[in-house]
C-alpha atoms as a PDB file:
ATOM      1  CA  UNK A   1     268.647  98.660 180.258  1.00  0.00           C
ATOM      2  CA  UNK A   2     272.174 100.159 181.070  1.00  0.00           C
ATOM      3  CA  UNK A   3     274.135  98.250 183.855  1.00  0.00           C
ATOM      4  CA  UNK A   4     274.162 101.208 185.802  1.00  0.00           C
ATOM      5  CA  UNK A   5     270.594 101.091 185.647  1.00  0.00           C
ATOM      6  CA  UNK A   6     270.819  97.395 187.274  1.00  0.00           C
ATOM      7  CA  UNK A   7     273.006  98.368 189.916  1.00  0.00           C
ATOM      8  CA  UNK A   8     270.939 101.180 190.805  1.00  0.00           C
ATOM      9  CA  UNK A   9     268.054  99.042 190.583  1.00  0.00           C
ATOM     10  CA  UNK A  10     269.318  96.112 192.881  1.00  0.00           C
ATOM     11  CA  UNK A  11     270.772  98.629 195.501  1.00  0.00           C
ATOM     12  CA  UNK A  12     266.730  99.988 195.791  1.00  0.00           C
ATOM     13  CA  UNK A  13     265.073  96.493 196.134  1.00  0.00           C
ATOM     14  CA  UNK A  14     267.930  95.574 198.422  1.00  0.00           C
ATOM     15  CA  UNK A  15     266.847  98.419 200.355  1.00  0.00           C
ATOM     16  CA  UNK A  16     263.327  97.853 200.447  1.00  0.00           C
ATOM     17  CA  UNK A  17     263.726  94.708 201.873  1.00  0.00           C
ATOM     18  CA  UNK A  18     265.926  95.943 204.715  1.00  0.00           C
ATOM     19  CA  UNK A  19     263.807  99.112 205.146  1.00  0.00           C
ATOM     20  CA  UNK A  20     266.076 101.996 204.569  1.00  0.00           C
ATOM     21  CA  UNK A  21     265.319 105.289 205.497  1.00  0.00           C
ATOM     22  CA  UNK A  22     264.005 108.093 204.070  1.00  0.00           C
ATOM     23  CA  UNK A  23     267.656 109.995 203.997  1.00  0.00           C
ATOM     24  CA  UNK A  24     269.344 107.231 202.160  1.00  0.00           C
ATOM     25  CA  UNK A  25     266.510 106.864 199.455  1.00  0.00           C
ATOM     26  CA  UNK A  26     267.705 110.566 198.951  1.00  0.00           C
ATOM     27  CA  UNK A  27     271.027 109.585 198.567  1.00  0.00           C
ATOM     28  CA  UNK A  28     270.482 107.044 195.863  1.00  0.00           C
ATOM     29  CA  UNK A  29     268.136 110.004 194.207  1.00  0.00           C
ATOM     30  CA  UNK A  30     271.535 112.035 194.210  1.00  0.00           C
ATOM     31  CA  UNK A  31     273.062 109.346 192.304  1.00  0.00           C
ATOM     32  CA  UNK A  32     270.575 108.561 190.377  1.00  0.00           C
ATOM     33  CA  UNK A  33     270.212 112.335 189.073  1.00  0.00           C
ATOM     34  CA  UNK A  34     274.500 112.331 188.785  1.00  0.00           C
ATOM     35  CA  UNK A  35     273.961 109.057 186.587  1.00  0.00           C
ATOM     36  CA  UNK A  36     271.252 111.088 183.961  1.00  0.00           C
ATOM     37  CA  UNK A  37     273.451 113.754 184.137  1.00  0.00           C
ATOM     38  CA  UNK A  38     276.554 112.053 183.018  1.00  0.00           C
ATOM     39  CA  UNK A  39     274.307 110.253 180.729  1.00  0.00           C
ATOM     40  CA  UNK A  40     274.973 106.850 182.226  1.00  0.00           C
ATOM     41  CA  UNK A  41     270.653 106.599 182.410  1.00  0.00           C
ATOM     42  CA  UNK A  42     268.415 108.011 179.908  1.00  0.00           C
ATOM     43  CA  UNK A  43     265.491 110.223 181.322  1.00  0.00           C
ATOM     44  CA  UNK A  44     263.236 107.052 181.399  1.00  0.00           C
ATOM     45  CA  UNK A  45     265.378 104.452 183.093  1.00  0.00           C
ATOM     46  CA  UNK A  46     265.740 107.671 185.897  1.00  0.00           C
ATOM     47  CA  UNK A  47     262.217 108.135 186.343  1.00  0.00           C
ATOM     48  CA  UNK A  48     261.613 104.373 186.711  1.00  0.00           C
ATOM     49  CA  UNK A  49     264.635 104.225 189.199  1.00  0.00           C
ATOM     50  CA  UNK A  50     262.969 108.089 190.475  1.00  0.00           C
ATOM     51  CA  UNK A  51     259.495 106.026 191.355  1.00  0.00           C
ATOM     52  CA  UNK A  52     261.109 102.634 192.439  1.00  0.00           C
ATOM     53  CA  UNK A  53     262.394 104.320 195.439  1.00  0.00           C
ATOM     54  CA  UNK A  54     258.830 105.385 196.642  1.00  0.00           C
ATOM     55  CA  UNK A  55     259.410 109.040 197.793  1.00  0.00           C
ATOM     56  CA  UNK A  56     256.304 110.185 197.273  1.00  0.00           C
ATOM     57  CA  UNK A  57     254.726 107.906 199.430  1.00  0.00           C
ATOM     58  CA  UNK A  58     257.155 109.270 202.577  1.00  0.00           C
ATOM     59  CA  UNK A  59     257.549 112.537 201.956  1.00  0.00           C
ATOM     60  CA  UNK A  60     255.008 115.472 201.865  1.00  0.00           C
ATOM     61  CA  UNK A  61     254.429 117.554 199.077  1.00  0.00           C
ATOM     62  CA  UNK A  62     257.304 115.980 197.103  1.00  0.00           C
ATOM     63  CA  UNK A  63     256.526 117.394 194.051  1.00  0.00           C
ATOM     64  CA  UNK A  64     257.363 120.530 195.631  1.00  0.00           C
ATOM     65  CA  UNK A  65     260.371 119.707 197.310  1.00  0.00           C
ATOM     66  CA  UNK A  66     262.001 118.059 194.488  1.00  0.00           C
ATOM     67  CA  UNK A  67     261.549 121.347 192.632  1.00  0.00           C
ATOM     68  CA  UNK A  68     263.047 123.106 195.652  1.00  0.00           C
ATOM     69  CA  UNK A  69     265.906 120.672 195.643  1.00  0.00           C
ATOM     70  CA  UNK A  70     266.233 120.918 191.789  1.00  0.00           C
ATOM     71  CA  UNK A  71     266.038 124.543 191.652  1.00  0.00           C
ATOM     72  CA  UNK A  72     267.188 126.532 195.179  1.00  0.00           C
ATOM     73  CA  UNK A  73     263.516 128.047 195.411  1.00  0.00           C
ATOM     74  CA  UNK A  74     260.029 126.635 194.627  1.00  0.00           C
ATOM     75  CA  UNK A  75     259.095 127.972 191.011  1.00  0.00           C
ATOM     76  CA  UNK A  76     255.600 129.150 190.418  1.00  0.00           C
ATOM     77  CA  UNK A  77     255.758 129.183 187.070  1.00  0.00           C
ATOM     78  CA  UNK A  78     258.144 128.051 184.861  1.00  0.00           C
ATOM     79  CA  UNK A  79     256.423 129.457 181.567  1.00  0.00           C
ATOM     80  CA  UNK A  80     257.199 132.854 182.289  1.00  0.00           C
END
């Protein structure tokens, strides 16, 4: 585990326990996605950080709306 993965980690719990809301989980998403992309995380460590935050459980459809976020648009299917 990278210390950037750490820090990201003990800036979630921290939150947890003072009950954050949803908006500034989504900022530490943003950095967490700016940390893979540099290549600070590897895809696993961002996923773990990705779940850790609990977004699914507060936001609807977010399957869907990280797509949207990733993407501009909701994309049927990416196959074609």
């Amino acid at each position: 585990m990278t210390s950037v993965f750490n820090s990201i980690k003990e800036r979630i719990e921290l939150g947890h326990r003072h009950q954050i809301p949803v908006e500034s989980k989504l900022i530490m998403l943003g950095e967490i996605i700016y940390a893979a992309g540099r290549g600070d995380l590897i895809p696993k460590e961002a996923r773990e950080l990705e779940n850790l935050l609990g977004l699914r459980q507060v936001v609807q459809n977010y399957d869907a709306v990280r797509e949207q976020g990733f993407f501009g648009e909701l994309v049927e299917d990416m196959a074609e």
